[in-house]
N, C-alpha and C. Protein backbone atom coordinates (compact mmCIF):
# COMPACT_ATOMS: atom_id res chain seq x y z
N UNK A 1 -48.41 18.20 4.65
CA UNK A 1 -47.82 16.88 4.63
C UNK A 1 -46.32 17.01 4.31
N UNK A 2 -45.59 16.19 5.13
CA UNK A 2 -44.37 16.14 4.89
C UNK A 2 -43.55 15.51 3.61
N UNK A 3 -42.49 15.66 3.54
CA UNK A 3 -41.69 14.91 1.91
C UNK A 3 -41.49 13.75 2.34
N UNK A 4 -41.41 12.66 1.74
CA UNK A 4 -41.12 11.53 1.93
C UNK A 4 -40.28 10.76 0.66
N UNK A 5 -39.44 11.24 1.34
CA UNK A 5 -37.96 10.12 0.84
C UNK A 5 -38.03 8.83 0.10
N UNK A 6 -38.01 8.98 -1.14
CA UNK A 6 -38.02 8.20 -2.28
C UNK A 6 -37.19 6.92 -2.16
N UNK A 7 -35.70 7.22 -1.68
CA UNK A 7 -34.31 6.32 -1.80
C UNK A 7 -33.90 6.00 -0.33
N UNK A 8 -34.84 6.96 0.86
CA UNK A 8 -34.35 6.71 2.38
C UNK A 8 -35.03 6.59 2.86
N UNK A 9 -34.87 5.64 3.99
CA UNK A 9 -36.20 5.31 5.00
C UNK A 9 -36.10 5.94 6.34
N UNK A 10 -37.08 6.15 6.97
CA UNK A 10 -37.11 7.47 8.21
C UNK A 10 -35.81 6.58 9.14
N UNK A 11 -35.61 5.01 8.93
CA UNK A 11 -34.56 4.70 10.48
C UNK A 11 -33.01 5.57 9.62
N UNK A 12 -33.32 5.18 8.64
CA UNK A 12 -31.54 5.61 7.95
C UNK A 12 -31.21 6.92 8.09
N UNK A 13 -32.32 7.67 7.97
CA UNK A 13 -32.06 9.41 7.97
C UNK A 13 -32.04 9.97 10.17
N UNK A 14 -32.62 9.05 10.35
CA UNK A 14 -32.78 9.14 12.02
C UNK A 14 -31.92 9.22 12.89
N UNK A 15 -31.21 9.87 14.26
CA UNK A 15 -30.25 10.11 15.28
C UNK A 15 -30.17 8.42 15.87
N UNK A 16 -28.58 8.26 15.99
CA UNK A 16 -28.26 6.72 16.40
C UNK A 16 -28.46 6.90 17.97
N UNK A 17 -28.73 7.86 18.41
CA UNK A 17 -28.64 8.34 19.94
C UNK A 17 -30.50 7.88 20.29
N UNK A 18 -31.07 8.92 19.71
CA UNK A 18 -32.37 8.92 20.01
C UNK A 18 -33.80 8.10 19.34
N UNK A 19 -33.25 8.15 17.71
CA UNK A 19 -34.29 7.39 17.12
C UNK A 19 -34.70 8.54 16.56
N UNK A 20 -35.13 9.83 16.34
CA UNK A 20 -35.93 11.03 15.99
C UNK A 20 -35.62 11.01 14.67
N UNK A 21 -36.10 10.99 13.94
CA UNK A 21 -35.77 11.73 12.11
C UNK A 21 -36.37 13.37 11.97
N UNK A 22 -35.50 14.55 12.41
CA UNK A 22 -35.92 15.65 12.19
C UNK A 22 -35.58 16.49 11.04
N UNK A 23 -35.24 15.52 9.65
CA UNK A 23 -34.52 16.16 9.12
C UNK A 23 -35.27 16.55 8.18
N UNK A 24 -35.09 17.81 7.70
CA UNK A 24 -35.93 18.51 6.74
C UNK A 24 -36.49 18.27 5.61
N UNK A 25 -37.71 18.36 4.89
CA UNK A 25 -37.97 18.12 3.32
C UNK A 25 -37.07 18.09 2.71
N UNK A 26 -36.42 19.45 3.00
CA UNK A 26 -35.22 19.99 1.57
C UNK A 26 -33.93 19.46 1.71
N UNK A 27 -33.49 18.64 3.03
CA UNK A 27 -32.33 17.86 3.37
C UNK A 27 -32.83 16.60 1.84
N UNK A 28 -34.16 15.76 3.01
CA UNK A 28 -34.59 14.77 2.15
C UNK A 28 -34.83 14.77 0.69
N UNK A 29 -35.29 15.90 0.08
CA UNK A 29 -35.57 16.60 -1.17
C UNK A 29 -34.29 16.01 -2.11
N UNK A 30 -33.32 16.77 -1.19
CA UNK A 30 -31.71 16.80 -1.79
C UNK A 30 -31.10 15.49 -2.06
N UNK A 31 -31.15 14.85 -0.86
CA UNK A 31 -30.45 13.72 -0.85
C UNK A 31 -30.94 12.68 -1.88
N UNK A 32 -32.83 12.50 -2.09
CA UNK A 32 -32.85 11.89 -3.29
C UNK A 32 -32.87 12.17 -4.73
N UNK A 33 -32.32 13.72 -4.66
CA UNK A 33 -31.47 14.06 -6.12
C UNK A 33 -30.41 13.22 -6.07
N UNK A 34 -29.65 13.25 -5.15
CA UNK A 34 -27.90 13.13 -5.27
C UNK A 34 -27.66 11.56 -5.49
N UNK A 35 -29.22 11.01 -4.58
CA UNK A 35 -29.12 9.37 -5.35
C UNK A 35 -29.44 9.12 -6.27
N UNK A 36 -30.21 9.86 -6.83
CA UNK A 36 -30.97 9.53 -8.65
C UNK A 36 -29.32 10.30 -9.37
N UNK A 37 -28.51 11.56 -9.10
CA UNK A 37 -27.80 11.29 -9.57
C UNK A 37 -26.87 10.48 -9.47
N UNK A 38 -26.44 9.90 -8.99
CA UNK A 38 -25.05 9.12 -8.91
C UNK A 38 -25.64 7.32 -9.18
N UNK A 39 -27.20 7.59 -9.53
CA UNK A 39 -27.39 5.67 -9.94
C UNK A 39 -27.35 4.71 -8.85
N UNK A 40 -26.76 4.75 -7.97
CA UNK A 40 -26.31 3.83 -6.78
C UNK A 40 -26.38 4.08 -5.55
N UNK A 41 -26.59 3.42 -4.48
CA UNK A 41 -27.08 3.01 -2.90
C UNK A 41 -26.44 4.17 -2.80
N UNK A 42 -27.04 5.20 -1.67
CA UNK A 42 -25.72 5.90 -0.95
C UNK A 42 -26.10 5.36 0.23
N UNK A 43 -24.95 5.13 0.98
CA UNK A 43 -24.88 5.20 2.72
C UNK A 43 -25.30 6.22 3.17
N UNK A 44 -26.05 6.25 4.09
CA UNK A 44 -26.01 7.64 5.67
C UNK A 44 -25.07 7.39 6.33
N UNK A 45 -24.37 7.52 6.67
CA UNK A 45 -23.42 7.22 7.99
C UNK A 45 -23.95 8.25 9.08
N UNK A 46 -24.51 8.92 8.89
CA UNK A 46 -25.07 10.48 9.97
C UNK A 46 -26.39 11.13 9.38
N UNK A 47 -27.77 11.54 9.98
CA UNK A 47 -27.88 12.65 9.29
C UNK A 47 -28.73 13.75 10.49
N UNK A 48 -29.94 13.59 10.55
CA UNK A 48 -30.34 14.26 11.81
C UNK A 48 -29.61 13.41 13.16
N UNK A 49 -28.88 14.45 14.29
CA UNK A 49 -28.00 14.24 15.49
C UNK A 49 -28.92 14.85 16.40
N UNK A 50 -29.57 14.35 17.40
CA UNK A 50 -29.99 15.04 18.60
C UNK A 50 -28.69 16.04 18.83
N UNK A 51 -28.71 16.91 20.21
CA UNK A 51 -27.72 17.52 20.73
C UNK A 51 -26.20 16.87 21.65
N UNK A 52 -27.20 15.90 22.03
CA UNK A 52 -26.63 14.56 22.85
C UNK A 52 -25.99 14.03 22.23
N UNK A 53 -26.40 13.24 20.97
CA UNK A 53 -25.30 12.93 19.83
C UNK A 53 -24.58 13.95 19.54
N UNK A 54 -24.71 14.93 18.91
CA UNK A 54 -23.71 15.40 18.41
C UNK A 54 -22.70 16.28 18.92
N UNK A 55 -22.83 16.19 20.19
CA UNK A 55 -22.21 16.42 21.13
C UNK A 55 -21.03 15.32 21.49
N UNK A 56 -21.29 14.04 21.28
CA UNK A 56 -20.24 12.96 21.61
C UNK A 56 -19.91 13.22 20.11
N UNK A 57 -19.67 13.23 19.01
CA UNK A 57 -19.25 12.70 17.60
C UNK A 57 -18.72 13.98 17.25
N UNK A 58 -19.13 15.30 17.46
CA UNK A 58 -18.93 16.30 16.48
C UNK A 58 -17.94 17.47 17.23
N UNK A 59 -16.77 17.82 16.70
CA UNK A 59 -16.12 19.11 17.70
C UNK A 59 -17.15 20.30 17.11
N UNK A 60 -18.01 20.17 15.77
CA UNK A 60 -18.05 21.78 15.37
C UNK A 60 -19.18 22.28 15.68
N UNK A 61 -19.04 23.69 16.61
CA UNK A 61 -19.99 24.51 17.05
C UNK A 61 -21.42 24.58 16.26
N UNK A 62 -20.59 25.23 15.08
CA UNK A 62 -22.62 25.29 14.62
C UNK A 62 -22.95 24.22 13.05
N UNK A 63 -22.70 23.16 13.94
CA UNK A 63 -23.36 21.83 13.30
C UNK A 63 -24.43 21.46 12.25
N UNK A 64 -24.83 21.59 11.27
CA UNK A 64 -25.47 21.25 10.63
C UNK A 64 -26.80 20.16 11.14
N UNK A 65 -26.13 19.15 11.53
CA UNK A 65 -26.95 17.74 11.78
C UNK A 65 -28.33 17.98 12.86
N UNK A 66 -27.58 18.48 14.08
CA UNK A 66 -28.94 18.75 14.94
C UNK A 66 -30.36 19.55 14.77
N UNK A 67 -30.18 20.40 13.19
CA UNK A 67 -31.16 21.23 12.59
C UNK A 67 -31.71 20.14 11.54
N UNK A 68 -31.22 19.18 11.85
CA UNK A 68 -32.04 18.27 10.52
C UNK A 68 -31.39 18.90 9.12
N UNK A 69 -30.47 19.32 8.94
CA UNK A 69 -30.15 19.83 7.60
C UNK A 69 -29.24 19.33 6.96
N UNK A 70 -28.30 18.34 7.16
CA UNK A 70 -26.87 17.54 6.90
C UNK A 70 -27.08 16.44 7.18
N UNK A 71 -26.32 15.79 6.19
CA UNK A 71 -25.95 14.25 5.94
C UNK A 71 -24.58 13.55 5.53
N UNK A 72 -24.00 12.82 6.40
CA UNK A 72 -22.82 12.30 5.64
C UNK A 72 -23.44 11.06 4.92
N UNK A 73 -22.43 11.13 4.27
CA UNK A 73 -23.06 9.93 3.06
C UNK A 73 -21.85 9.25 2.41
N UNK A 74 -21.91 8.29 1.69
CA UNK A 74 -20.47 7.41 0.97
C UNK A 74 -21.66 6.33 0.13
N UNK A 75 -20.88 6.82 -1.24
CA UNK A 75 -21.54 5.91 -2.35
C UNK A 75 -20.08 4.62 -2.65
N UNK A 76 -20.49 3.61 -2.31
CA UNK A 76 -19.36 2.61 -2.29
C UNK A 76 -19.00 2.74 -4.01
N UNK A 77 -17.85 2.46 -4.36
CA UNK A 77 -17.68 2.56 -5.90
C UNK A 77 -16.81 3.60 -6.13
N UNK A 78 -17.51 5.07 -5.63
CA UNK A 78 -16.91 6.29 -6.27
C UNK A 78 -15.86 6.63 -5.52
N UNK A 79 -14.99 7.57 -5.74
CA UNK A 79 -14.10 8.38 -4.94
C UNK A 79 -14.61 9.64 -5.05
N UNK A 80 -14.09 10.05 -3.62
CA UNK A 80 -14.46 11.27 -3.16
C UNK A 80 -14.56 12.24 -3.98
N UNK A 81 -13.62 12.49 -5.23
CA UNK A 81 -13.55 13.26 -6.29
C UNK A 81 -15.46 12.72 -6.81
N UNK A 82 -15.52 12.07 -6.94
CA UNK A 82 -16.50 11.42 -7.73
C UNK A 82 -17.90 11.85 -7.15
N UNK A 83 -17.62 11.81 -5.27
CA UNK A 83 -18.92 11.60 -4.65
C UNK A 83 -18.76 13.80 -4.71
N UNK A 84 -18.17 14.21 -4.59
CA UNK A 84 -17.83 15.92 -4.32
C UNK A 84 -18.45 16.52 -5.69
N UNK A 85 -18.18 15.95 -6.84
CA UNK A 85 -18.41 16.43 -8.03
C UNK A 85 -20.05 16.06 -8.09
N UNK A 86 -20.82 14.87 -7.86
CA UNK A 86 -22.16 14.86 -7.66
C UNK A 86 -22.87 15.07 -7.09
N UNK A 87 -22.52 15.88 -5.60
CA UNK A 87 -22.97 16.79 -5.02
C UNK A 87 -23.24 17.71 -5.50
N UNK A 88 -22.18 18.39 -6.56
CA UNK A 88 -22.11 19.76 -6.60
C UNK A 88 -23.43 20.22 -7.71
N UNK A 89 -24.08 18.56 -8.69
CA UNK A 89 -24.96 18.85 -9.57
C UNK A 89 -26.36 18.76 -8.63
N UNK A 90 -26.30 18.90 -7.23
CA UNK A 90 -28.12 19.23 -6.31
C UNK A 90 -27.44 20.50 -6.12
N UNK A 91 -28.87 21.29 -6.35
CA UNK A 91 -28.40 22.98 -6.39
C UNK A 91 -28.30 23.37 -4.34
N UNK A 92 -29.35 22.44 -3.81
CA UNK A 92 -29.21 22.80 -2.81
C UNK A 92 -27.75 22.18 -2.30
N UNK A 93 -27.20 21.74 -1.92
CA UNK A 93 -25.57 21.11 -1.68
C UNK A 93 -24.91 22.22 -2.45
N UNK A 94 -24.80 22.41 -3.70
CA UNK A 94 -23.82 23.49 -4.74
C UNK A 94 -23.69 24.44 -3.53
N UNK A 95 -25.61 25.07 -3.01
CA UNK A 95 -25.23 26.60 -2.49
C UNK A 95 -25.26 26.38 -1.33
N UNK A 96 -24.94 25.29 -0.27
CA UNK A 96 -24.83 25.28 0.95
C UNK A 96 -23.81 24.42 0.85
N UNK A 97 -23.33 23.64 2.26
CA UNK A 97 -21.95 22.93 2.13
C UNK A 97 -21.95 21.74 1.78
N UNK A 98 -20.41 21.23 1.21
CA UNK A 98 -20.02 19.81 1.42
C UNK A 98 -18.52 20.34 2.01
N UNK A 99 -18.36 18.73 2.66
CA UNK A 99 -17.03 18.80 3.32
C UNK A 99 -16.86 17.49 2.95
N UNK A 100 -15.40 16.97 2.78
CA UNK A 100 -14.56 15.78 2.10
C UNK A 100 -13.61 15.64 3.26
N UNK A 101 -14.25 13.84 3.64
CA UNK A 101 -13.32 12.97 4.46
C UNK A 101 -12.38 11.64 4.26
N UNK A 102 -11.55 12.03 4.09
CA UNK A 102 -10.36 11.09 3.84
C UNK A 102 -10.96 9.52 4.72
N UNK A 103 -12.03 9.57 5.08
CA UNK A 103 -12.73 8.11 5.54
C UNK A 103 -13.58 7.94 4.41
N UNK A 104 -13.48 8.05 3.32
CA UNK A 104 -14.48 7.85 2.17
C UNK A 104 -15.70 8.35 2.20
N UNK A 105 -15.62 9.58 2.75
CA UNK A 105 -17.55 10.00 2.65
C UNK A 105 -17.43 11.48 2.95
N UNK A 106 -18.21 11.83 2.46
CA UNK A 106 -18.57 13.84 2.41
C UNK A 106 -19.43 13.88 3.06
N UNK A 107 -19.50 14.88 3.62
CA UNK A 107 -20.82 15.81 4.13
C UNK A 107 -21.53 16.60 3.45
N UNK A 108 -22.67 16.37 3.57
CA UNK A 108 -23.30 17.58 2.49
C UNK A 108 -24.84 18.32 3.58
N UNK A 109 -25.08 19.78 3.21
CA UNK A 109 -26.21 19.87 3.63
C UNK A 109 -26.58 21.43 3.16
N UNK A 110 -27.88 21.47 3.11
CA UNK A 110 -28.73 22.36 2.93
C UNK A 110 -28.80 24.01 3.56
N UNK A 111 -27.32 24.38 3.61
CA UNK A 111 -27.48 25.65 5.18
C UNK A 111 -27.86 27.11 3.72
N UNK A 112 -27.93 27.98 3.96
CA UNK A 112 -28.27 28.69 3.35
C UNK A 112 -26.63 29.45 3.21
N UNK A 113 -25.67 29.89 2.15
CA UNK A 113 -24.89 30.15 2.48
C UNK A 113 -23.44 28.49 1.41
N UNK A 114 -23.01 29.49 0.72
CA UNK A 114 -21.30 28.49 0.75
C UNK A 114 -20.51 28.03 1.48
N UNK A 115 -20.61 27.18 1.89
CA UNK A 115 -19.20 26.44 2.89
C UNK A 115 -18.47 25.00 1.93
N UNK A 116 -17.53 25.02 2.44
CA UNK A 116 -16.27 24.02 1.79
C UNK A 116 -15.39 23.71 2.46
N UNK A 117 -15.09 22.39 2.83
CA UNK A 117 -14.22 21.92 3.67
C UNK A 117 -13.55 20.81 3.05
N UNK A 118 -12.19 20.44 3.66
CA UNK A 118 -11.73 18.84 3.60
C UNK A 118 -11.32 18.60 4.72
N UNK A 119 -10.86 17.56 5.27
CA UNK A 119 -10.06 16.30 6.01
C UNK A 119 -9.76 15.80 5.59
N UNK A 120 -8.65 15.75 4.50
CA UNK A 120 -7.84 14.39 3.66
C UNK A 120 -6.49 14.59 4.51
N UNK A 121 -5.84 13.51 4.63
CA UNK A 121 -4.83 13.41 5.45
C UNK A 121 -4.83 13.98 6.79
N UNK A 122 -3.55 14.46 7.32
CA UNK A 122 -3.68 14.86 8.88
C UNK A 122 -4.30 15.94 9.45
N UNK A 123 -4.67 17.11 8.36
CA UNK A 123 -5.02 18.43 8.57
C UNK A 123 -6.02 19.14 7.62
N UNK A 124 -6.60 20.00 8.33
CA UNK A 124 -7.70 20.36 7.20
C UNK A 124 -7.09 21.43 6.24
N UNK A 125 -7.73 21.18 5.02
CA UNK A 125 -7.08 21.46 3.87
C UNK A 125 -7.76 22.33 2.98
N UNK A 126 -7.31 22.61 2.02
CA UNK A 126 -8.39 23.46 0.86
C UNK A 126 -8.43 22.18 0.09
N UNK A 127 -9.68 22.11 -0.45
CA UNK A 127 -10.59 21.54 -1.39
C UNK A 127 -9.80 21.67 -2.81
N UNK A 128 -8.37 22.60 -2.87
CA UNK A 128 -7.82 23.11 -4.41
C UNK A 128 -7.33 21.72 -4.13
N UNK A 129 -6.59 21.03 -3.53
CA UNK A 129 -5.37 19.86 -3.50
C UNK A 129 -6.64 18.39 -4.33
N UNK A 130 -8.19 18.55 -3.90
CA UNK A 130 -8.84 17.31 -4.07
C UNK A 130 -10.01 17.60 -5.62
N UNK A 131 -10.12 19.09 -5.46
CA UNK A 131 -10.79 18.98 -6.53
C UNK A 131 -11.01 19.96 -7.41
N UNK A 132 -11.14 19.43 -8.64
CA UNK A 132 -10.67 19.79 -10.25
C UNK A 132 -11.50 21.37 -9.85
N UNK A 133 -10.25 22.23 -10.46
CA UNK A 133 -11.09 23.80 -10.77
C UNK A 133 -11.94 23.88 -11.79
């Protein structure tokens, strides 16, 4: 039996292209840590992308979303400092990526492996300029 998402419902976690929710236990697992931590609604803005989707939305080659493993998300209230730092307390997010978008919302997901990104302002950046060492 599959996990079932405490704080998300299968349309919110689902491809805006296709309708499919392929996204993993341990995506879903994660994401309702990161809402029990932070107390408050988070948005999906993205999370499982068919290929089709993420093909129109995404330039980056090896994508997170179409494996069901990533989610963008934006907790209205916090700043990015805020939403980056409560990521970093789900162990799965700590040891796989988040990335920080100057549109108010991070990416976070489950890959096996450290990654770290930003988009604040015009160019991508190191993460030293947005957040506390």
């Amino acid at each position: 039996m599959s996990y079932q998402a405490k704080h998300f419902s299968d349309k919110e976690l689902a491809c805006k292209h296709c309708g499919e929710n392929l996204c993993t236990d341990e995506l879903k697992e994660a994401l309702d840590q990161y809402r029990e931590i932070v107390g408050k609604p988070v948005i999906v803005h993205d999370a499982y992308r068919c290929y089709v989707h993420n093909a129109g939305v995404s330039l980056v080659n090896k994508s997170q979303h179409p494996m069901g493993t990533a989610a963008d998300v934006e907790v209205p209230g916090l700043t990015l400092q805020e939403m980056y730092d409560a990521a970093l307390k789900v162990d799965a997010f700590k040891y796989g990526g988040i990335g920080v978008y100057d549109k108010n919302f991070i990416h976070v997901d489950v890959r096996r492996g450290i990654a770290r990104w930003s988009f604040v302002g015009t160019k991508e950046g190191s993460l030293d300029l947005l957040v506390k060492a």
